[in-house]
C-alpha atoms as a PDB file:
ATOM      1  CA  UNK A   1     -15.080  24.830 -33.118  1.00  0.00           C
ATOM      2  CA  UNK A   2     -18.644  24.107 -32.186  1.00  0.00           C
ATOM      3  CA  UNK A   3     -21.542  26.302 -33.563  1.00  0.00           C
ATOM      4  CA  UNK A   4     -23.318  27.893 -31.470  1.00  0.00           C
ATOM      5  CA  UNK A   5     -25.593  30.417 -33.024  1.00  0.00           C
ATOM      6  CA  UNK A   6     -26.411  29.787 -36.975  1.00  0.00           C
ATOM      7  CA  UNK A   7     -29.387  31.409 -39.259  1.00  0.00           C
ATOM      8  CA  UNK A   8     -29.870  30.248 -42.791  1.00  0.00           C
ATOM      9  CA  UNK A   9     -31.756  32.916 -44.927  1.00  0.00           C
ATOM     10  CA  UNK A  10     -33.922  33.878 -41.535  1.00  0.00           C
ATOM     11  CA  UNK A  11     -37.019  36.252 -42.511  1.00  0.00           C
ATOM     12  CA  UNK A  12     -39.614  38.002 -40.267  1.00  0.00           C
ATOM     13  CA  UNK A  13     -42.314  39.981 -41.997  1.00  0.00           C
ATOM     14  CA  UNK A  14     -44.707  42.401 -40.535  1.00  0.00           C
ATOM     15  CA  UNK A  15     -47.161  42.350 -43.085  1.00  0.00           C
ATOM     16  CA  UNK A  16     -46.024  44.016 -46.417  1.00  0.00           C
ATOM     17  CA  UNK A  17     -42.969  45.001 -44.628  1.00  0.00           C
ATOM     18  CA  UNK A  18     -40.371  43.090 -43.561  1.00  0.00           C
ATOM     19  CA  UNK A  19     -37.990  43.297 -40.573  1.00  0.00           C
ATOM     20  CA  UNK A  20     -35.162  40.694 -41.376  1.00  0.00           C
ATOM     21  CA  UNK A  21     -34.325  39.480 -44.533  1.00  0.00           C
ATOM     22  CA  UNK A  22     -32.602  36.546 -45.168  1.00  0.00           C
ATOM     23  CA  UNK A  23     -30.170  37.153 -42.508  1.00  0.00           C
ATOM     24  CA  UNK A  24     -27.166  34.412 -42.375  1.00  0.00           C
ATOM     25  CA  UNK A  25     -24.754  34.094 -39.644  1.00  0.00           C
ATOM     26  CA  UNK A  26     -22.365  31.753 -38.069  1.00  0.00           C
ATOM     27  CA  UNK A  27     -21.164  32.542 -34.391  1.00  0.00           C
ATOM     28  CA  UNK A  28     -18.990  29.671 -32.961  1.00  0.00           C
ATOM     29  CA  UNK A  29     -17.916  28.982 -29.818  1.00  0.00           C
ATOM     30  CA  UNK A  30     -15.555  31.250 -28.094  1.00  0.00           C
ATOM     31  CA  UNK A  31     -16.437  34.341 -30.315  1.00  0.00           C
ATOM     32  CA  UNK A  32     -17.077  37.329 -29.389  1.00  0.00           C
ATOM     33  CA  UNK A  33     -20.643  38.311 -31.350  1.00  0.00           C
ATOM     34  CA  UNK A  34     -22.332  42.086 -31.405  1.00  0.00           C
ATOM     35  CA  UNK A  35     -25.432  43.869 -33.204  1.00  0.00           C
ATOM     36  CA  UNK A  36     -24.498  47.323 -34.616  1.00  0.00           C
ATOM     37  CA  UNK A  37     -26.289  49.357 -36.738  1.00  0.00           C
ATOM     38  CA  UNK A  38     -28.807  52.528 -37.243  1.00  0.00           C
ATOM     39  CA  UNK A  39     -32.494  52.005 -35.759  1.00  0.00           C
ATOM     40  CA  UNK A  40     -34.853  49.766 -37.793  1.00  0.00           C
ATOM     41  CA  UNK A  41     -31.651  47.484 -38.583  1.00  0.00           C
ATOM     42  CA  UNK A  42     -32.724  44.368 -37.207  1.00  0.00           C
ATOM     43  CA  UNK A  43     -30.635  44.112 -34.614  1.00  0.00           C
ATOM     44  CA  UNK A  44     -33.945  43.725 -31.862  1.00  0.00           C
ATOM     45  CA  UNK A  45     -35.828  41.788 -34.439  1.00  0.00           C
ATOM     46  CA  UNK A  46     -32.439  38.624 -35.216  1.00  0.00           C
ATOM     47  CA  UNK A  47     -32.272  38.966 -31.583  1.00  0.00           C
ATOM     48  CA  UNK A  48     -35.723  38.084 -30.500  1.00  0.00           C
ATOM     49  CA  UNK A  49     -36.586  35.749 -33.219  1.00  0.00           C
ATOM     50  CA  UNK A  50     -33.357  34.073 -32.117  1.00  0.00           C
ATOM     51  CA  UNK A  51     -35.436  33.663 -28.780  1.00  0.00           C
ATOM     52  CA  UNK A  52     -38.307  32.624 -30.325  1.00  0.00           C
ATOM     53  CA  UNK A  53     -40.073  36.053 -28.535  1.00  0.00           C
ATOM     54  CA  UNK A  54     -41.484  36.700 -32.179  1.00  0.00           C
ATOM     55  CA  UNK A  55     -41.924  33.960 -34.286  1.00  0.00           C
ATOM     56  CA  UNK A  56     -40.242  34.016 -37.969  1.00  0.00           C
ATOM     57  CA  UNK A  57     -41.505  34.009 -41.354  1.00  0.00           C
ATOM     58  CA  UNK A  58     -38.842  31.600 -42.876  1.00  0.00           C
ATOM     59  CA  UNK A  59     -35.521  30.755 -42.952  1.00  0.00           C
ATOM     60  CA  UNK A  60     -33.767  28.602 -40.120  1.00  0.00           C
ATOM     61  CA  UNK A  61     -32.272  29.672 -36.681  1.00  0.00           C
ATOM     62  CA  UNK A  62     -30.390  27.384 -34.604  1.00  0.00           C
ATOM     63  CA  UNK A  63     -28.913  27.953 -30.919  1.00  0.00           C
ATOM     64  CA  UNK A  64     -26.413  25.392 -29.461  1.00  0.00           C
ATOM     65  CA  UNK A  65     -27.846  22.612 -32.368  1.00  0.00           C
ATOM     66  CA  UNK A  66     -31.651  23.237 -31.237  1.00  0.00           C
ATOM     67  CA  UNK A  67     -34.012  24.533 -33.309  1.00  0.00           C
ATOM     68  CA  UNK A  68     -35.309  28.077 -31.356  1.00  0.00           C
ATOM     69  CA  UNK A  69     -38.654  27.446 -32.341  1.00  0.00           C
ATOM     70  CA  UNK A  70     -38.990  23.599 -31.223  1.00  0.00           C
ATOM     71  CA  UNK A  71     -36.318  23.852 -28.865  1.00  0.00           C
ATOM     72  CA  UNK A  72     -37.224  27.197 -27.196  1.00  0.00           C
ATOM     73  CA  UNK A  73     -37.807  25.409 -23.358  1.00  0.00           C
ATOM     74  CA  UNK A  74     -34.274  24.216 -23.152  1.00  0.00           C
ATOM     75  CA  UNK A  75     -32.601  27.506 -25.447  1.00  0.00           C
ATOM     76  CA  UNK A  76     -34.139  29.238 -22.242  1.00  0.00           C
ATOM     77  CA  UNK A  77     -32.988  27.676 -19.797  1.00  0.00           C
ATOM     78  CA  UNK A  78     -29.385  28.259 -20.862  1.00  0.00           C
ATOM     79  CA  UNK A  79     -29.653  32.027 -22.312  1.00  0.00           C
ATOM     80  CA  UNK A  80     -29.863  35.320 -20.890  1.00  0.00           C
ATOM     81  CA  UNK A  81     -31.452  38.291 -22.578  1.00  0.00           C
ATOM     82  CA  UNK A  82     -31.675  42.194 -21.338  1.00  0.00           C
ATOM     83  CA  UNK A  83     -33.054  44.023 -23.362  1.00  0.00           C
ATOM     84  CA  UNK A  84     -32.843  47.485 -24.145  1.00  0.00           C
ATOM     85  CA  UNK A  85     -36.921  48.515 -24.052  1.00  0.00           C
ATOM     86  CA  UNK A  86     -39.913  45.881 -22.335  1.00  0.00           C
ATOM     87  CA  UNK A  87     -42.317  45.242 -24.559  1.00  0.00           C
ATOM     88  CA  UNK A  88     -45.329  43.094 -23.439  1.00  0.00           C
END
Protein backbone atom coordinates (compact mmCIF):
# COMPACT_ATOMS: atom_id res chain seq x y z
CA UNK A 1 0.00 0.00 0.00
CA UNK A 2 1.08 3.52 -0.71
CA UNK A 3 1.95 5.96 2.20
CA UNK A 4 0.19 8.58 2.50
CA UNK A 5 0.77 10.42 5.71
CA UNK A 6 4.33 9.61 7.53
CA UNK A 7 6.22 11.70 10.50
CA UNK A 8 9.64 10.67 11.62
CA UNK A 9 10.41 11.95 15.22
CA UNK A 10 8.21 15.33 14.33
CA UNK A 11 8.76 18.12 17.17
CA UNK A 12 7.12 21.58 17.62
CA UNK A 13 8.29 23.67 20.52
CA UNK A 14 6.76 26.73 21.94
CA UNK A 15 9.59 28.02 23.63
CA UNK A 16 10.65 25.95 26.75
CA UNK A 17 7.63 23.95 26.18
CA UNK A 18 6.94 21.71 23.72
CA UNK A 19 3.73 20.67 21.92
CA UNK A 20 4.71 17.43 19.93
CA UNK A 21 7.39 15.32 20.64
CA UNK A 22 8.86 13.11 18.41
CA UNK A 23 5.65 11.96 17.11
CA UNK A 24 5.96 8.89 14.46
CA UNK A 25 3.22 7.66 12.37
CA UNK A 26 2.48 5.75 9.29
CA UNK A 27 -1.11 6.12 7.70
CA UNK A 28 -1.36 4.29 4.30
CA UNK A 29 -3.68 4.39 1.83
CA UNK A 30 -7.13 3.17 2.42
CA UNK A 31 -6.91 3.55 6.31
CA UNK A 32 -9.04 4.88 8.29
CA UNK A 33 -6.80 7.55 10.61
CA UNK A 34 -8.25 9.58 13.91
CA UNK A 35 -6.76 11.98 16.74
CA UNK A 36 -8.04 11.05 20.25
CA UNK A 37 -6.95 12.17 23.32
CA UNK A 38 -7.42 14.71 26.48
CA UNK A 39 -6.81 18.58 25.64
CA UNK A 40 -3.16 19.69 25.24
CA UNK A 41 -2.50 16.15 23.46
CA UNK A 42 -1.34 17.24 20.27
CA UNK A 43 -3.89 16.26 18.34
CA UNK A 44 -4.43 20.28 16.84
CA UNK A 45 -0.73 20.78 16.95
CA UNK A 46 0.34 16.97 14.42
CA UNK A 47 -2.58 18.22 12.62
CA UNK A 48 -1.56 21.68 11.68
CA UNK A 49 2.08 21.14 11.42
CA UNK A 50 0.99 18.37 9.06
CA UNK A 51 -0.43 21.47 7.07
CA UNK A 52 2.38 23.39 7.43
CA UNK A 53 -0.20 26.14 9.41
CA UNK A 54 2.64 26.15 12.17
CA UNK A 55 5.90 25.40 11.19
CA UNK A 56 7.92 22.49 13.14
CA UNK A 57 10.89 22.38 15.20
CA UNK A 58 12.35 19.05 13.80
CA UNK A 59 11.62 15.86 12.77
CA UNK A 60 10.10 15.03 9.21
CA UNK A 61 6.41 15.08 7.95
CA UNK A 62 5.46 13.83 4.69
CA UNK A 63 1.88 13.93 2.88
CA UNK A 64 1.31 11.85 -0.32
CA UNK A 65 5.56 11.70 -0.76
CA UNK A 66 5.82 15.70 -0.46
CA UNK A 67 7.51 17.26 2.05
CA UNK A 68 4.56 19.65 3.97
CA UNK A 69 6.91 22.27 4.40
CA UNK A 70 8.40 22.49 0.67
CA UNK A 71 5.51 20.96 -0.77
CA UNK A 72 2.74 22.85 1.11
CA UNK A 73 1.17 24.59 -2.47
CA UNK A 74 0.35 21.27 -3.96
CA UNK A 75 -0.47 19.31 -0.17
CA UNK A 76 -3.21 22.15 -0.40
CA UNK A 77 -4.55 21.80 -3.20
CA UNK A 78 -5.47 18.17 -2.53
CA UNK A 79 -6.44 18.37 1.39
CA UNK A 80 -9.26 19.53 3.29
CA UNK A 81 -9.10 20.75 6.85
CA UNK A 82 -12.13 21.93 9.35
CA UNK A 83 -11.16 22.68 12.15
CA UNK A 84 -12.62 22.65 15.39
CA UNK A 85 -11.72 26.57 16.64
CA UNK A 86 -10.35 29.61 13.87
CA UNK A 87 -7.45 30.90 14.89
CA UNK A 88 -5.91 33.80 12.85
Amino acid sequence: MDIIIETKILTKSYGKSRGIIDVNLTVEQGEIFGFIGPNGAGKSTTIRTLLSLINKTSGEAKIFGLDCEKDKVNILKEVGYLPSEVFY
